[in-house]
PDB file of N, CA and C in Angstrom:
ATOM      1  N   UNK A   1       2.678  -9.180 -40.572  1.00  0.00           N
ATOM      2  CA  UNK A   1       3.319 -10.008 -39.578  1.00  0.00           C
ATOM      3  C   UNK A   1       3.212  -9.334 -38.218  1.00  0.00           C
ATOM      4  N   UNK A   2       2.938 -10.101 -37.027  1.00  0.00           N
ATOM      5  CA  UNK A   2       2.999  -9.741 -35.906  1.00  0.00           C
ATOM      6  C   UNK A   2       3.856  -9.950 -34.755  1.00  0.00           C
ATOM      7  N   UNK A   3       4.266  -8.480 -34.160  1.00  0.00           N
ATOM      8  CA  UNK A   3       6.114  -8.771 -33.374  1.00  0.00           C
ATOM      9  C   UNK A   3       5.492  -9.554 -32.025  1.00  0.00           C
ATOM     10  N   UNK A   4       4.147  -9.847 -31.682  1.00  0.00           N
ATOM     11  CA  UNK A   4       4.221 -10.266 -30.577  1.00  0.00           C
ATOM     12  C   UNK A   4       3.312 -11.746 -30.610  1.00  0.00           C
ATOM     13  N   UNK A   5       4.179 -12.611 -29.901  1.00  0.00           N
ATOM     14  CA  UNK A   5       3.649 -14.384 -30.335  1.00  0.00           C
ATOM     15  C   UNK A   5       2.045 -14.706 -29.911  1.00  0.00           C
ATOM     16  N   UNK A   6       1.473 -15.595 -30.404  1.00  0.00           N
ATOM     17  CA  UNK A   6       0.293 -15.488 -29.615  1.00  0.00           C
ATOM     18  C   UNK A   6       0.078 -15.878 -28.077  1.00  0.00           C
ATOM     19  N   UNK A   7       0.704 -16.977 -28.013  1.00  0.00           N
ATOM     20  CA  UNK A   7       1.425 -17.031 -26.370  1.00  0.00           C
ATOM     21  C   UNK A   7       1.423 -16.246 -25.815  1.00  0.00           C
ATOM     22  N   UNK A   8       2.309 -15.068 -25.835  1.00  0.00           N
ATOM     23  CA  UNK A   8       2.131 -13.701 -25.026  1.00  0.00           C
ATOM     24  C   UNK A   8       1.141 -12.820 -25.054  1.00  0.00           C
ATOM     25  N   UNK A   9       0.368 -13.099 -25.958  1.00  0.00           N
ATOM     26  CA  UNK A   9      -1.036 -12.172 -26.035  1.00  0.00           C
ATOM     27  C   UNK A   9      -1.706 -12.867 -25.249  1.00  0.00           C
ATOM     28  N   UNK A  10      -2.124 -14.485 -25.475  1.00  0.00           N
ATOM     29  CA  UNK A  10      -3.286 -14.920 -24.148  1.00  0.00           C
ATOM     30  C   UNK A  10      -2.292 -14.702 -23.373  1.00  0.00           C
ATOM     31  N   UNK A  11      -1.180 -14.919 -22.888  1.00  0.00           N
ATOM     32  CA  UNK A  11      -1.308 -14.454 -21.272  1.00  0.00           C
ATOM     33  C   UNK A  11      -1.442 -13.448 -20.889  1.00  0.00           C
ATOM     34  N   UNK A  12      -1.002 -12.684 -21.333  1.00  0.00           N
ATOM     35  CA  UNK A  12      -1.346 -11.074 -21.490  1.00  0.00           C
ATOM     36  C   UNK A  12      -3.120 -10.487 -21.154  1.00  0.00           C
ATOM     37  N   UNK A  13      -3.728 -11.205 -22.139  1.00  0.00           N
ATOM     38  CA  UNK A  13      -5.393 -11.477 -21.810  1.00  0.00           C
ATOM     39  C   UNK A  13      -5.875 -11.978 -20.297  1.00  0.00           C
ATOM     40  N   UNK A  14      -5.130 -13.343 -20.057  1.00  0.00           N
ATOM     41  CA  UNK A  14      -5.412 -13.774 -19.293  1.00  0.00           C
ATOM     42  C   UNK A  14      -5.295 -12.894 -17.769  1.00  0.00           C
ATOM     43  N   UNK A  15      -4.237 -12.286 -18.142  1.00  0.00           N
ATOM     44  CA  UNK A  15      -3.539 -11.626 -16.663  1.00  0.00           C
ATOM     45  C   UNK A  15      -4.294 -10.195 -16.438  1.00  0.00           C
ATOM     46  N   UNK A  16      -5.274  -9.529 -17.710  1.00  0.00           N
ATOM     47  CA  UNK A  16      -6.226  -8.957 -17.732  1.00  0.00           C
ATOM     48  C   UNK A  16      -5.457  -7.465 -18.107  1.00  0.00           C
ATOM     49  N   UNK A  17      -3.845  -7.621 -18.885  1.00  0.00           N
ATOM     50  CA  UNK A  17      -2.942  -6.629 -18.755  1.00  0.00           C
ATOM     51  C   UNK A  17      -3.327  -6.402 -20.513  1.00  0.00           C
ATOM     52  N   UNK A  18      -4.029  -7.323 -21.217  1.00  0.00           N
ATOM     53  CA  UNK A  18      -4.055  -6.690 -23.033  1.00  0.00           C
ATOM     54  C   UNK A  18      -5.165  -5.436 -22.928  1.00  0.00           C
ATOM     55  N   UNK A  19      -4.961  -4.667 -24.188  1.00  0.00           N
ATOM     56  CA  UNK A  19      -6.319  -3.292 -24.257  1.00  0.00           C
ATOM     57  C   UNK A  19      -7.506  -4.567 -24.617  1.00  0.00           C
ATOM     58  N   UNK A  20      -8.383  -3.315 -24.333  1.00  0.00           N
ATOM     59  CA  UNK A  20      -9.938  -4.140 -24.261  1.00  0.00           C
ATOM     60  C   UNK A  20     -10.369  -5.631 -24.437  1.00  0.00           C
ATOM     61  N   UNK A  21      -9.978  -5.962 -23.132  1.00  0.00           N
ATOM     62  CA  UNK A  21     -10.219  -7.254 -23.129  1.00  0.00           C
ATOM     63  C   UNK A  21     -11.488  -7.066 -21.672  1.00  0.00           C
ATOM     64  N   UNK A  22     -12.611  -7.411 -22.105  1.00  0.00           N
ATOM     65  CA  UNK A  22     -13.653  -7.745 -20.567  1.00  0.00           C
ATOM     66  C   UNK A  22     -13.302  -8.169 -19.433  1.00  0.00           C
ATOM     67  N   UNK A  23     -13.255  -7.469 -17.982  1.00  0.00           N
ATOM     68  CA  UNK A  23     -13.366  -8.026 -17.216  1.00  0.00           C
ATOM     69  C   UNK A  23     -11.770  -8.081 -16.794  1.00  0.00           C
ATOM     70  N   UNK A  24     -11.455  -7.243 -17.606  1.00  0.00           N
ATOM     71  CA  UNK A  24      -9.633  -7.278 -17.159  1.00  0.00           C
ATOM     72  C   UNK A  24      -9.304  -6.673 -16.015  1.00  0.00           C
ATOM     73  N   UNK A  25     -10.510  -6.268 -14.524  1.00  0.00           N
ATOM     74  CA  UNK A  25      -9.951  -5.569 -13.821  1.00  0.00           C
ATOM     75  C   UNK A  25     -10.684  -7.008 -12.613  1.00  0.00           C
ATOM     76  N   UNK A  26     -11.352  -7.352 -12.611  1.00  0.00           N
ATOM     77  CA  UNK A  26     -11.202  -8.640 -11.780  1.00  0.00           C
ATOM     78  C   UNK A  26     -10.168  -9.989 -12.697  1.00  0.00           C
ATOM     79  N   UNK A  27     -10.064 -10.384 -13.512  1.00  0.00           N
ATOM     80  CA  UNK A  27      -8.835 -11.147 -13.620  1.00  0.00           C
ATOM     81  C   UNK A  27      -7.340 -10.812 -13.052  1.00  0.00           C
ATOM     82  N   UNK A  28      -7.237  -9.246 -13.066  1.00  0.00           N
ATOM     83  CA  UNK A  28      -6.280  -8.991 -12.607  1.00  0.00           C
ATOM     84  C   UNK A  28      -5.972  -8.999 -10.925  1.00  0.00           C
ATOM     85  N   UNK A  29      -7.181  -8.330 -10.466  1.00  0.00           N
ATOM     86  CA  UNK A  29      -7.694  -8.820  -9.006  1.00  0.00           C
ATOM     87  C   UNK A  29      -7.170 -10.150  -8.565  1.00  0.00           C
ATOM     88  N   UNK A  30      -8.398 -10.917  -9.229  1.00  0.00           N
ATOM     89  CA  UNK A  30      -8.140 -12.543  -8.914  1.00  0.00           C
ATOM     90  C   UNK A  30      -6.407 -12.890  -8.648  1.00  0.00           C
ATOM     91  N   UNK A  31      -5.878 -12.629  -9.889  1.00  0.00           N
ATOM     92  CA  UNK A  31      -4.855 -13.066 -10.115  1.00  0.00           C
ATOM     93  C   UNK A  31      -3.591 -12.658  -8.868  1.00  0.00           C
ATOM     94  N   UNK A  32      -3.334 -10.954  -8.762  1.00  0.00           N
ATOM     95  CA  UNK A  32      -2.422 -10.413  -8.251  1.00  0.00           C
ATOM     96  C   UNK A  32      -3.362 -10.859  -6.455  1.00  0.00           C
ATOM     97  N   UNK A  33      -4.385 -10.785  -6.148  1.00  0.00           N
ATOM     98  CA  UNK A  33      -4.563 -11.709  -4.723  1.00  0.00           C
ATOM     99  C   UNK A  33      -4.380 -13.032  -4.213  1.00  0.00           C
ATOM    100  N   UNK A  34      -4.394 -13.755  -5.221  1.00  0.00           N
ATOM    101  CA  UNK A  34      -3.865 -14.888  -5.124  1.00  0.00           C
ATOM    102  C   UNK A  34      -1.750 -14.899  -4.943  1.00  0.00           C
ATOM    103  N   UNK A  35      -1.466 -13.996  -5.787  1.00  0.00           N
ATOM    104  CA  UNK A  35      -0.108 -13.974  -5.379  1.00  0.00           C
ATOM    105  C   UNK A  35       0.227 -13.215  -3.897  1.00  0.00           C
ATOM    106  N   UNK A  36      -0.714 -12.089  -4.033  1.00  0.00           N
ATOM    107  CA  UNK A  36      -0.486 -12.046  -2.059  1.00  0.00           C
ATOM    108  C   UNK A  36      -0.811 -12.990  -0.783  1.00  0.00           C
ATOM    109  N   UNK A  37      -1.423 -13.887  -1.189  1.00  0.00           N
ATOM    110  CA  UNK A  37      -1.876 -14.990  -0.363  1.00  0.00           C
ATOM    111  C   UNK A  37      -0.372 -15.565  -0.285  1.00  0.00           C
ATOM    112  N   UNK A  38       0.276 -16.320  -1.476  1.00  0.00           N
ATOM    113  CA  UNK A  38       1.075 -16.947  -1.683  1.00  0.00           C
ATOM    114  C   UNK A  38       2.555 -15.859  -0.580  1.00  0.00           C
ATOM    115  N   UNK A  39       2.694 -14.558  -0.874  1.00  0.00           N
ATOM    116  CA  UNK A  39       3.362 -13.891  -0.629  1.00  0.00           C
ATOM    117  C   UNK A  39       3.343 -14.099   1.009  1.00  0.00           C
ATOM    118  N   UNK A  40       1.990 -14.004   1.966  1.00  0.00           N
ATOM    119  CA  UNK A  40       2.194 -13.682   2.902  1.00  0.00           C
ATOM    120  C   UNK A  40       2.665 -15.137   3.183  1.00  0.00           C
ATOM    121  N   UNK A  41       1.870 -16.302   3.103  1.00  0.00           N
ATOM    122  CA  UNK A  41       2.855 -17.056   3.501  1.00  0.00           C
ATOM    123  C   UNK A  41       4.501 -17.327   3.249  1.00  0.00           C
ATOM    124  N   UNK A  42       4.536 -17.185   2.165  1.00  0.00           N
ATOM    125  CA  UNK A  42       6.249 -17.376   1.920  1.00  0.00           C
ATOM    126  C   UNK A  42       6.996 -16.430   2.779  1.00  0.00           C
ATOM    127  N   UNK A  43       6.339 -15.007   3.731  1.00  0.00           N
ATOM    128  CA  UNK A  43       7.055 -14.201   4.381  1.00  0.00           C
ATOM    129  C   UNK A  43       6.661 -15.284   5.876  1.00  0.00           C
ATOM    130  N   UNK A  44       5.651 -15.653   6.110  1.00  0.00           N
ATOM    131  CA  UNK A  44       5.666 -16.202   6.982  1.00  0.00           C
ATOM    132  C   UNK A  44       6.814 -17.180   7.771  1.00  0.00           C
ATOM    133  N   UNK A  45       6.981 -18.451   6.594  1.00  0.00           N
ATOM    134  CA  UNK A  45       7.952 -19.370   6.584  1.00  0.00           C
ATOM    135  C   UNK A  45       9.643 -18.795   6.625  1.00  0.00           C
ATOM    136  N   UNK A  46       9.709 -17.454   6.027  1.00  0.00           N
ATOM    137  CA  UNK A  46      11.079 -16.709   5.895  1.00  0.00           C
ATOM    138  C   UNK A  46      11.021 -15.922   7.258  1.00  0.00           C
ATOM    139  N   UNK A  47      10.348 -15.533   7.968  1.00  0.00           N
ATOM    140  CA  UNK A  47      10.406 -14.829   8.855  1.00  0.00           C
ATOM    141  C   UNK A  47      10.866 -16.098  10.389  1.00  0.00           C
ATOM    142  N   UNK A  48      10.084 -16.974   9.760  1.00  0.00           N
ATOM    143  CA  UNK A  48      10.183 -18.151  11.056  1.00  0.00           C
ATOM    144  C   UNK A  48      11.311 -18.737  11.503  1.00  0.00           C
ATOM    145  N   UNK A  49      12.072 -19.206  10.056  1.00  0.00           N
ATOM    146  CA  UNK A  49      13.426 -19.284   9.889  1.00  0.00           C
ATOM    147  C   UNK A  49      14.087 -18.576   9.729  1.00  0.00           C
ATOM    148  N   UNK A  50      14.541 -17.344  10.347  1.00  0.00           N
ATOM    149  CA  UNK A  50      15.427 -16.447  10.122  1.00  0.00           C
ATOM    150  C   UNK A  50      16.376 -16.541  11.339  1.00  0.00           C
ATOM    151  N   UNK A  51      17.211 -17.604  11.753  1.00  0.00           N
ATOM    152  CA  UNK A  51      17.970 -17.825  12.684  1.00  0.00           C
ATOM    153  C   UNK A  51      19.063 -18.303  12.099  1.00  0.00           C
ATOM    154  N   UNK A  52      20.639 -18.511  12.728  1.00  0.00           N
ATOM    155  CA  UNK A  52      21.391 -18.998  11.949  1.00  0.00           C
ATOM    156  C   UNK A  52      21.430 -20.072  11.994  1.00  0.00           C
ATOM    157  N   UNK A  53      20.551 -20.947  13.013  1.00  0.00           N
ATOM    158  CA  UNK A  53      20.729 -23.098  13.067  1.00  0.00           C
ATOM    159  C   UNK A  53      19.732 -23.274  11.859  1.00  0.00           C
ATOM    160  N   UNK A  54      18.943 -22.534  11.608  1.00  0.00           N
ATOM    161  CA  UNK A  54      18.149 -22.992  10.034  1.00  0.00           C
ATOM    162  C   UNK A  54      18.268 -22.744   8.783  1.00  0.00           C
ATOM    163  N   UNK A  55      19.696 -22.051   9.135  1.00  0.00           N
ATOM    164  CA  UNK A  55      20.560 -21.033   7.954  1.00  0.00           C
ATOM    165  C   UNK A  55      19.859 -21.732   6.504  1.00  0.00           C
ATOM    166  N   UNK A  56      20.124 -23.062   6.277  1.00  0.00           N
ATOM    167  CA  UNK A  56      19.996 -23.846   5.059  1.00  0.00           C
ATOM    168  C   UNK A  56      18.294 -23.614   4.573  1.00  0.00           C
ATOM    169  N   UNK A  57      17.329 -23.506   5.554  1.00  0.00           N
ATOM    170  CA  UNK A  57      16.027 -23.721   5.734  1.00  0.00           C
ATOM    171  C   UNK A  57      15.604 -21.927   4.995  1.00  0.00           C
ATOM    172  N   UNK A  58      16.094 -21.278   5.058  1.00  0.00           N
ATOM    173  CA  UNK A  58      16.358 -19.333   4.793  1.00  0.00           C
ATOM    174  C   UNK A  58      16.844 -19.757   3.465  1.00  0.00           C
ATOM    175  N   UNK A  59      17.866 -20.401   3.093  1.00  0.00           N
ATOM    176  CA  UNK A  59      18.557 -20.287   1.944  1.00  0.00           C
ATOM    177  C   UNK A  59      18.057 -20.807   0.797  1.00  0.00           C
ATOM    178  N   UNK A  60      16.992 -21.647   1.161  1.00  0.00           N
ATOM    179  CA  UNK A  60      16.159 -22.726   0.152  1.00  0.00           C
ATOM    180  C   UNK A  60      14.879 -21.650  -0.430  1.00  0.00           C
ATOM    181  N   UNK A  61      14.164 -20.864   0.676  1.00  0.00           N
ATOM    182  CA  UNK A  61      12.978 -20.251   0.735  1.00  0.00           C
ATOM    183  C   UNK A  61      13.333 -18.834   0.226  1.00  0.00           C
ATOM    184  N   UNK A  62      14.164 -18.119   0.319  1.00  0.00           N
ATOM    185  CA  UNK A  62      14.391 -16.799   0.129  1.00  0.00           C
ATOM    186  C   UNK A  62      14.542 -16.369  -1.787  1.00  0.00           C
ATOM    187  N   UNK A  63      14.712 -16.967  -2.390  1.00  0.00           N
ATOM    188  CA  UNK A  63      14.722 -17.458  -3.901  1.00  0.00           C
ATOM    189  C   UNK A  63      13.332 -17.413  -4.387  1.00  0.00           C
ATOM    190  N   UNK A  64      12.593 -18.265  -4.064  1.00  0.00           N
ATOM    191  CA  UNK A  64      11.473 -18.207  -4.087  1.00  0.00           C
ATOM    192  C   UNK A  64      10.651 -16.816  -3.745  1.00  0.00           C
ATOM    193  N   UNK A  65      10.554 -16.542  -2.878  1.00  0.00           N
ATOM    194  CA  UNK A  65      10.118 -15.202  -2.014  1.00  0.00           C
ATOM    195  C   UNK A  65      10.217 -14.565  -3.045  1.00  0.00           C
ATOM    196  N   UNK A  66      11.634 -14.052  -3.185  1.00  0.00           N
ATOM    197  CA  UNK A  66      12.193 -12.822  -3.293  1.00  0.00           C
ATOM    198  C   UNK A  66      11.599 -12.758  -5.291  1.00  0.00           C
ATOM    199  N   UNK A  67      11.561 -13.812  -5.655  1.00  0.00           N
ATOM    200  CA  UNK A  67      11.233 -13.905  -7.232  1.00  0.00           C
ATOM    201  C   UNK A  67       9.345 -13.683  -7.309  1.00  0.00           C
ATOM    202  N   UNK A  68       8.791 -14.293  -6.465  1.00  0.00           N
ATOM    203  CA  UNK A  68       7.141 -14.030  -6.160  1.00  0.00           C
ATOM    204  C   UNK A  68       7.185 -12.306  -6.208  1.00  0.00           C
ATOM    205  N   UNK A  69       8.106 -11.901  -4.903  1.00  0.00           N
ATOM    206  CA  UNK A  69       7.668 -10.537  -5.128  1.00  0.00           C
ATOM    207  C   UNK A  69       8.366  -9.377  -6.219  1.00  0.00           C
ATOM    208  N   UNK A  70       9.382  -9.888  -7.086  1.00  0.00           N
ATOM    209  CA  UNK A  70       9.200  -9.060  -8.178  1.00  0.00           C
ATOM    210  C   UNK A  70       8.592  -9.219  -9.132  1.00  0.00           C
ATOM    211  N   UNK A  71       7.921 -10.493  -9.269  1.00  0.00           N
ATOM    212  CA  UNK A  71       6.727 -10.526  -9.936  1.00  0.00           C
ATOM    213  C   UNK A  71       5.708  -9.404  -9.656  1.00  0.00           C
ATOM    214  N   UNK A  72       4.847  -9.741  -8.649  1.00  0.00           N
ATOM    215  CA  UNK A  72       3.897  -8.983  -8.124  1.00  0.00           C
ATOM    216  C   UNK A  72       4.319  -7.580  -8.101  1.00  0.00           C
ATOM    217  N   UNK A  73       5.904  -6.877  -8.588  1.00  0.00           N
ATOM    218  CA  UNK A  73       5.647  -5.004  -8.591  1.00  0.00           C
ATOM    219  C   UNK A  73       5.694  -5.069  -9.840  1.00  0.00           C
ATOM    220  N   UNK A  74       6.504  -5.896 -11.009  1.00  0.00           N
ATOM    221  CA  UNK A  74       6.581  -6.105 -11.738  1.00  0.00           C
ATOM    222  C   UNK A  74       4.861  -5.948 -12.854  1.00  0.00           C
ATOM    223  N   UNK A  75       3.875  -6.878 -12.200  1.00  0.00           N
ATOM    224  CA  UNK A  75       2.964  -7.179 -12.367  1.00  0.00           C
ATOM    225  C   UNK A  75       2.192  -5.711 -12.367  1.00  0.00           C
ATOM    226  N   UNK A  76       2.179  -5.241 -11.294  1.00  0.00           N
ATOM    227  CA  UNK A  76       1.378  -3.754 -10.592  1.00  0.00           C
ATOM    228  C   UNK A  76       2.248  -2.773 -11.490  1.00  0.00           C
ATOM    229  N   UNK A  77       2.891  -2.426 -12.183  1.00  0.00           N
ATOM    230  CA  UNK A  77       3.519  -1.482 -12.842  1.00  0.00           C
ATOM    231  C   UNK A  77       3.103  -2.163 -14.351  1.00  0.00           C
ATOM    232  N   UNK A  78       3.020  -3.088 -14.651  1.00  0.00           N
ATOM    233  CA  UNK A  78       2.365  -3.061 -16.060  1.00  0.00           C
ATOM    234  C   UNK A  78       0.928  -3.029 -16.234  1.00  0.00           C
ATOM    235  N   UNK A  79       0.040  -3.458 -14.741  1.00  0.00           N
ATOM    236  CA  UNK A  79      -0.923  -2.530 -15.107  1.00  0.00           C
ATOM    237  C   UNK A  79      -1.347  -1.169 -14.764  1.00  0.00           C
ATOM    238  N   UNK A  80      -0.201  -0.387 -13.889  1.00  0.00           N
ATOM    239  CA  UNK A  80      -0.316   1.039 -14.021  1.00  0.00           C
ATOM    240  C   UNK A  80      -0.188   1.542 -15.350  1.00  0.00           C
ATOM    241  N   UNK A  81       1.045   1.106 -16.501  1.00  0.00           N
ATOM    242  CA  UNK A  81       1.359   1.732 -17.075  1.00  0.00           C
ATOM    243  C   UNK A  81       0.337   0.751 -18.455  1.00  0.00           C
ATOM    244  N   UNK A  82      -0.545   0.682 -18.553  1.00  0.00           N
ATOM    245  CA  UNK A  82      -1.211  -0.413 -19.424  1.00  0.00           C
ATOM    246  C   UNK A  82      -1.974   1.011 -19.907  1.00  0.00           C
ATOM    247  N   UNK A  83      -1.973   0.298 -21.380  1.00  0.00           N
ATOM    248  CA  UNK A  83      -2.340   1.369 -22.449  1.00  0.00           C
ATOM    249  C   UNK A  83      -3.931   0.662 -23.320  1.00  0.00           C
TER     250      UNK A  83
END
């Protein structure tokens, strides 16, 4: 029996974070640049609205943000520590 579902193995594959899987260092590329794309804009839009008349406009976006980027160290520390 196996403790880990197959679900989490392809994504795991996919995200280029399983052992010997081909090509796991541009999937991971691909992948974690595409979330900095996403990142700089979402700092963009948070930085723009950072006044208190758009208070609501900060409060909607910062959730978002703030969850993108613990993904992305989140992300970078499992493939530092990838075995």
């Amino acid at each position: 029996m196996n403790t880990i579902s197959p679900a989490v193995k392809i994504g795991l594959r996919l995200l280029g974070i399983w052992p010997d899987v081909s090509y796991s260092t541009t999937y991971w590329l691909s992948f974690m640049s595409s979330i900095l794309v996403i990142q700089y804009f979402q700092y963009l839009y948070i930085f723009e609205h950072l006044s208190m008349s758009e208070l609501s406009n900060l409060v909607d976006g910062l959730p978002m943000t703030l969850d993108y980027s613990l993904t992305f160290f989140k992300l970078t520390s499992l493939w530092i520590q990838r075995r």
